[in-house]
Protein backbone atom coordinates (compact mmCIF):
# COMPACT_ATOMS: atom_id res chain seq x y z
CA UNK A 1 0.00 0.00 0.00
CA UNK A 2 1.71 3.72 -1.12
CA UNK A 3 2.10 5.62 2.04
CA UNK A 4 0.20 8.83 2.72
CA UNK A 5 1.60 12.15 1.94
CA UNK A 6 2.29 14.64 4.93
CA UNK A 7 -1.08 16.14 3.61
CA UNK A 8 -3.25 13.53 3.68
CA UNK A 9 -2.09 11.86 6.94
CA UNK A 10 -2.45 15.85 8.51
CA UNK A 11 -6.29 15.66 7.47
CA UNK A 12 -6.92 11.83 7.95
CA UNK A 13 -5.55 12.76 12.01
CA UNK A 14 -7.03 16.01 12.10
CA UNK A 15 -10.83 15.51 10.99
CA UNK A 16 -11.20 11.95 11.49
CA UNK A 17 -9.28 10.89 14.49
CA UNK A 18 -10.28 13.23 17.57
CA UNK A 19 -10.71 10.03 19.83
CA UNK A 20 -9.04 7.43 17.93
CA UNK A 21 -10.02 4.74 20.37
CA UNK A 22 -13.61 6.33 21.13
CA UNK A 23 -15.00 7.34 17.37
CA UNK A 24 -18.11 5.11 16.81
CA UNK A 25 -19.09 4.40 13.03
CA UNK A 26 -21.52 6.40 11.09
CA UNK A 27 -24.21 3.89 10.21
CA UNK A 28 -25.92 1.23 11.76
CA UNK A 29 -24.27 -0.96 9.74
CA UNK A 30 -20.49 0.03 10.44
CA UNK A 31 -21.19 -0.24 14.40
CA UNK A 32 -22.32 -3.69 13.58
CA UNK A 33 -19.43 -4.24 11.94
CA UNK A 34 -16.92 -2.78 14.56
CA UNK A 35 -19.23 -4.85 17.39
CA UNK A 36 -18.03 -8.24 15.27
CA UNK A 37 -14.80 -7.01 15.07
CA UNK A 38 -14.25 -6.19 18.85
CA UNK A 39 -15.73 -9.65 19.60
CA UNK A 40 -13.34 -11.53 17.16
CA UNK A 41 -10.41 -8.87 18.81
CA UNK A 42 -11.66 -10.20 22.32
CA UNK A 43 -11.83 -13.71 21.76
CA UNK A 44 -8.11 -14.02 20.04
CA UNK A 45 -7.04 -12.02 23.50
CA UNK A 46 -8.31 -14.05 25.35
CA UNK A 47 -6.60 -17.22 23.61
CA UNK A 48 -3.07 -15.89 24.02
CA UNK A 49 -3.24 -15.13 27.63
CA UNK A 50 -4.01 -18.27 28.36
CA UNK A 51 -1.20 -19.52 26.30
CA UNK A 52 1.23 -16.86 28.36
CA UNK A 53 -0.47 -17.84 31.74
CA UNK A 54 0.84 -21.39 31.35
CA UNK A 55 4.48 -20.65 32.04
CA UNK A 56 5.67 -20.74 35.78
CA UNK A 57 5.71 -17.18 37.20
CA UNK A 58 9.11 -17.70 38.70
CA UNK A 59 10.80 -18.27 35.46
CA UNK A 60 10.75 -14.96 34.83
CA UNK A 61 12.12 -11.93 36.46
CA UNK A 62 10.23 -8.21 37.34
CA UNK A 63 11.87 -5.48 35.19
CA UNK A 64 11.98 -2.11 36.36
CA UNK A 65 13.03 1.42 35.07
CA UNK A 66 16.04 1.55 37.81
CA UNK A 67 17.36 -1.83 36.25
CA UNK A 68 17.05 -0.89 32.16
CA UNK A 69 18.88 2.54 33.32
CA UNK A 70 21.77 0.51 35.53
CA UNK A 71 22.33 -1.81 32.93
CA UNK A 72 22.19 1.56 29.85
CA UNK A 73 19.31 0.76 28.02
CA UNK A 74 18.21 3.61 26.38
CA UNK A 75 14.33 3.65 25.50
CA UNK A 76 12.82 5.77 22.73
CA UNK A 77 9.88 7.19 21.15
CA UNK A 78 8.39 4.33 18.93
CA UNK A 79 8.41 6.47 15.46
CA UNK A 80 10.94 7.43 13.26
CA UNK A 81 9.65 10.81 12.74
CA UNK A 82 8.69 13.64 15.04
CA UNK A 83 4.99 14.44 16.63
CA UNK A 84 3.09 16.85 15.25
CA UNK A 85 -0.70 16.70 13.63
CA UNK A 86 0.98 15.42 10.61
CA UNK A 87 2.94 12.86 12.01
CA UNK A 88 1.39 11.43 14.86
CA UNK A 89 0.20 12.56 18.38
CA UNK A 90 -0.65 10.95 21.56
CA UNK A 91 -4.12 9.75 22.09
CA UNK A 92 -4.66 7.68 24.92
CA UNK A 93 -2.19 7.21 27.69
CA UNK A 94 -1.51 4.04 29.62
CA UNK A 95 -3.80 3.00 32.76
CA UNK A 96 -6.94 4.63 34.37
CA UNK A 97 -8.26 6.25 31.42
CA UNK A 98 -12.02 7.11 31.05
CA UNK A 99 -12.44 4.93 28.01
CA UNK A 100 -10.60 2.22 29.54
CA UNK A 101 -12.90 2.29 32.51
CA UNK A 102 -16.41 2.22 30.34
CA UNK A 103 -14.83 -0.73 28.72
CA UNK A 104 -13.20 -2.19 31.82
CA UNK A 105 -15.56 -5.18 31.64
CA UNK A 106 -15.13 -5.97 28.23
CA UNK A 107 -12.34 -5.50 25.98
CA UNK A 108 -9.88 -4.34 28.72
CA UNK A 109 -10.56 -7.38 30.83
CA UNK A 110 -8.12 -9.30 31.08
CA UNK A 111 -5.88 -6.00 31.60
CA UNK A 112 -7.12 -5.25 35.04
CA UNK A 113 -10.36 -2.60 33.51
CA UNK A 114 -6.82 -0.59 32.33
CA UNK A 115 -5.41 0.82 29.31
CA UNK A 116 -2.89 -1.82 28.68
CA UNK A 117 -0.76 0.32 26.51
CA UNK A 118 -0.25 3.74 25.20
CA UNK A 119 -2.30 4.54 21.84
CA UNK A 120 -0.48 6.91 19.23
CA UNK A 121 -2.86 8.42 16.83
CA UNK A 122 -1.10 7.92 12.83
CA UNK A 123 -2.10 7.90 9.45
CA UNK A 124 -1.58 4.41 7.95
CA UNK A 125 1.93 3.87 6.60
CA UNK A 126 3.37 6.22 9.27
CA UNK A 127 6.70 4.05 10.18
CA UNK A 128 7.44 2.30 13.28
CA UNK A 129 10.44 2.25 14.90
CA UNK A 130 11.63 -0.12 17.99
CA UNK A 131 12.02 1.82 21.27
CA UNK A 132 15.63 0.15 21.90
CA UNK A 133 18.02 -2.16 20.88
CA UNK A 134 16.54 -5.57 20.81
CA UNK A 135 16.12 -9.16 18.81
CA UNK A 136 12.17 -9.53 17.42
CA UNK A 137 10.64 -12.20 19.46
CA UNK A 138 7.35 -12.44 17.68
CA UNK A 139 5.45 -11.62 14.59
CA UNK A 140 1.84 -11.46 14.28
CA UNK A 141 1.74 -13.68 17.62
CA UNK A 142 0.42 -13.03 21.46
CA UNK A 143 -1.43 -10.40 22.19
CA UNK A 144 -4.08 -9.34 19.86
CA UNK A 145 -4.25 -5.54 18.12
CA UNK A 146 -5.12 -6.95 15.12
CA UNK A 147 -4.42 -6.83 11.58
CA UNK A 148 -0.77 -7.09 12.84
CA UNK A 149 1.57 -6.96 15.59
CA UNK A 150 5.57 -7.46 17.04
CA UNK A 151 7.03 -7.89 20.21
CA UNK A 152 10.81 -7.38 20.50
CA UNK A 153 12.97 -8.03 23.82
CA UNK A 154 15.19 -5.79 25.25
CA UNK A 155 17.99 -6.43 27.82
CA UNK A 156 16.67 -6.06 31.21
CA UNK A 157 13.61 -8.67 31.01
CA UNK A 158 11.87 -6.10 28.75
CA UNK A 159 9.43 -6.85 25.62
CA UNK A 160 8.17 -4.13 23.79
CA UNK A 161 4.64 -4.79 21.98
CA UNK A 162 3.55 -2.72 18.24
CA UNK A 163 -0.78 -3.65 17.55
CA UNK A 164 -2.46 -2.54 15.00
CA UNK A 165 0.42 -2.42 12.08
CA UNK A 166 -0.95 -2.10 8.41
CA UNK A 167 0.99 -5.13 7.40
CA UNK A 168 2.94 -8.12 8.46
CA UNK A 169 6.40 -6.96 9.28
CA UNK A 170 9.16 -8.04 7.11
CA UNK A 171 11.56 -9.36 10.07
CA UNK A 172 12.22 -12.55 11.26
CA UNK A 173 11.86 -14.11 14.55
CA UNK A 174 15.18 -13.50 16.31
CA UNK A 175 16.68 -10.66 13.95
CA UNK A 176 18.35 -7.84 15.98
CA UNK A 177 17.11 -4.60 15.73
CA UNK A 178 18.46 -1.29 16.58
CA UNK A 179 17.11 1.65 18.58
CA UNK A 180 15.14 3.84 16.19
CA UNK A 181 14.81 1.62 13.36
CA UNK A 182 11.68 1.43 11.10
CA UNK A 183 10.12 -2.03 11.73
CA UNK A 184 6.58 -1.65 10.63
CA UNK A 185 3.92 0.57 9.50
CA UNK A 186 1.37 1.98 11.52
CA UNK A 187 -2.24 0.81 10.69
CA UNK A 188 -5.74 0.74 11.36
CA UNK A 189 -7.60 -1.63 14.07
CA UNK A 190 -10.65 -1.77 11.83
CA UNK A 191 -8.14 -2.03 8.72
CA UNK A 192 -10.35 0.85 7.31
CA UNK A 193 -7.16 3.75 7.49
CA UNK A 194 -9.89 5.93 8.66
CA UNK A 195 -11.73 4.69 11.69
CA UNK A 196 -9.26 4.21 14.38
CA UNK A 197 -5.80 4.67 12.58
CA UNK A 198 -3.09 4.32 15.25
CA UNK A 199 -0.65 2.35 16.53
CA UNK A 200 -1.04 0.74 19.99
CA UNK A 201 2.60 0.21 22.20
CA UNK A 202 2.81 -2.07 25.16
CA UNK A 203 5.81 -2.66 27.65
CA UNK A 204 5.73 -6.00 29.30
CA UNK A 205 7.84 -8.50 31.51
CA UNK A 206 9.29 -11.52 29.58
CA UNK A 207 6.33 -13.85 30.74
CA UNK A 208 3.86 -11.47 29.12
CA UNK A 209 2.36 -11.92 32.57
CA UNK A 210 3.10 -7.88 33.76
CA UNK A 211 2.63 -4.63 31.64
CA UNK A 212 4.12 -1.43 32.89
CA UNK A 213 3.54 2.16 32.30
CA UNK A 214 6.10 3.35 29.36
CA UNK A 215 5.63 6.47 30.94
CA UNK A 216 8.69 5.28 33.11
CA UNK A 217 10.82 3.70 30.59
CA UNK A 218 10.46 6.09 27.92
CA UNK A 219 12.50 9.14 27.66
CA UNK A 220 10.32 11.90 26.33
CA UNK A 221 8.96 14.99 27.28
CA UNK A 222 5.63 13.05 28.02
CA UNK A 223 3.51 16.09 29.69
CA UNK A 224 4.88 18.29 26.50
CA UNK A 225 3.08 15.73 24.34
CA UNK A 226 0.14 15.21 25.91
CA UNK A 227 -0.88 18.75 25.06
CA UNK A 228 -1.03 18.15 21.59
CA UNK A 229 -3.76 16.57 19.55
CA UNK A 230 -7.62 16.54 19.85
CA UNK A 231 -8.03 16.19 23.13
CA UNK A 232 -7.12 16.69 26.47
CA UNK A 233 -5.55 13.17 28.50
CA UNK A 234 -8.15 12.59 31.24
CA UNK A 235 -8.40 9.64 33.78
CA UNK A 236 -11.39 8.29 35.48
CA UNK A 237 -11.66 9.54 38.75
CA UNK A 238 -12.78 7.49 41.50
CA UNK A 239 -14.91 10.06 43.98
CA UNK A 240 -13.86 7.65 47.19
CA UNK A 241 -10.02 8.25 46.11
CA UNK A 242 -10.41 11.09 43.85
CA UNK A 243 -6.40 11.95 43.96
CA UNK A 244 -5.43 8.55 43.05
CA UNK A 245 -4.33 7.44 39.16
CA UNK A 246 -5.08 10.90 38.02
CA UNK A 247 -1.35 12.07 36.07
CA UNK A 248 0.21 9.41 33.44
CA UNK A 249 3.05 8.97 35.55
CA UNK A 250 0.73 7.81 37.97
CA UNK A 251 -0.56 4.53 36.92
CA UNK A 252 -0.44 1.15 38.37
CA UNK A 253 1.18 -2.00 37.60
CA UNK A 254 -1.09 -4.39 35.45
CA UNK A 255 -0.70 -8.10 36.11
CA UNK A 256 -2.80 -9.53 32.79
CA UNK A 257 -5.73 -11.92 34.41
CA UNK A 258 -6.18 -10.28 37.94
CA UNK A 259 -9.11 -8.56 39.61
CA UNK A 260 -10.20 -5.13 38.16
CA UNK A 261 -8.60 -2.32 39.69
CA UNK A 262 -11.02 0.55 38.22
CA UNK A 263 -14.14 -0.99 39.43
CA UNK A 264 -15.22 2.16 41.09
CA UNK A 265 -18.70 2.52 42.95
CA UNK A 266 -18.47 6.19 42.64
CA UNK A 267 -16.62 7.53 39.63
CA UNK A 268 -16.10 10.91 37.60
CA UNK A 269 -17.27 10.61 34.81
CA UNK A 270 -20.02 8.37 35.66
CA UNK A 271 -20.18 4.66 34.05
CA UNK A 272 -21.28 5.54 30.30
CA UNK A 273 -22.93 1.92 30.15
């Protein structure tokens, strides 16, 4: 597939992805359609965490920021250009978001209720590149975020996760990749390039078990790009805690499988269901 111009990807983000994750379709028809596809989305989810939940927790070992830093792993942004409305922007953040919490029973399920990753809005054929230095463990395996996806591992017991990419990558199981490489091209969950165009980054744990808040791996001048795009970044507020989970670098730890931990009985804005 050719790959937009600056133009086109400018108005494709501009007038048709305010809410990349929350834009419904325009007929009655189309939200049928999307309903089928979330189901489909949901079911193949829920396969490969049960494949990952198989492996002994104690093979594996609990990554953290301090230990990628001590041992110099430098993590970047996960696109080869620059953000801007014709590039790509962020759209929603990891962890107690509103739309995460609407959908906490359904498609974010198995992810605690959360926002399992971070969502960067982008015009199909925007390219990918891998946040750090790494060998590609998967392609178009675990995890879901259909048409396509990647995981790569990084030193430190991290694996970084790229959903919805326009096409099947053309790496190989255990090729090493560099920091700031192009490995993919951004794509479309609904493989429409103008419902939901975006790509969708996850940091995990080897096991596939844990998924972490790339908020604290990333370098970037997250709060700098959080003010631009559509919309503002909100998070669901829960009125008996209302302080808590309320900044991105405030999120909690999601262990894939495990009880909801947005199930609020009193929460701003209230349960859109």
């Amino acid at each position: 597939m050719m790959r937009a111009s600056a133009q086109l990807r400018a108005n494709a983000l501009v007038t048709g992805t305010d809410s990349p994750c929350t834009r419904r379709g325009r007929t009655a028809s189309g939200r049928a359609s999307r309903v089928a596809r979330g189901a489909t989305f949901g079911a193949a989810f829920a396969m490969a965490l049960v494949t990952v939940l198989l492996a002994p927790e104690s093979a594996w070992a609990r990554p953290s920021p301090e230990s990628t830093v001590a041992q110099g792993i430098d993590f970047g942004l996960p696109f080869v250009e620059p953000p801007g409305l014709g590039s790509w922007y962020l759209a929603q953040p990891y962890g107690n978001t509103i739309y995460a919490y609407y959908e906490r029973a359904t498609i974010y399920r198995a992810g605690q209720g959360l926002h399992m990753g971070m969502d960067f809005a982008a015009a199909c054929g925007t390219p990918i590149a891998a946040v750090a230095d790494g060998t590609v463990r998967s392609v178009d395996g675990p995890g879901g975020a259909l048409p396509h996806n990647m995981m790569i591992s990084h030193a430190g017991g991290i694996v970084s996760f790229y959903g919805h990419l326009l096409e099947r990558p053309a790496l190989a199981v255990g090729q090493t990749v560099t920091k700031g490489q192009a490995i993919a091209l951004s794509g479309d969950m609904y493989e429409t390039c103008y419902a939901s165009p975006h790509l969708h980054l996850e940091i995990r744990d080897e096991s596939l078990r844990r998924a972490f808040n790339p908020v604290h791996f990333i370098d970037a001048d997250w709060h700098g790009l959080a003010l631009l795009g559509a919309s503002p970044q909100r998070f669901e507020r829960n009125l008996e805690d209302p302080r808590r989970w309320q900044a991105m670098d405030d999120q909690p730890e999601i262990t894939f499988g495990g009880p909801l931990l947005n199930n609020f009985v009193h929460a701003l804005p209230a349960d859109g269901s």
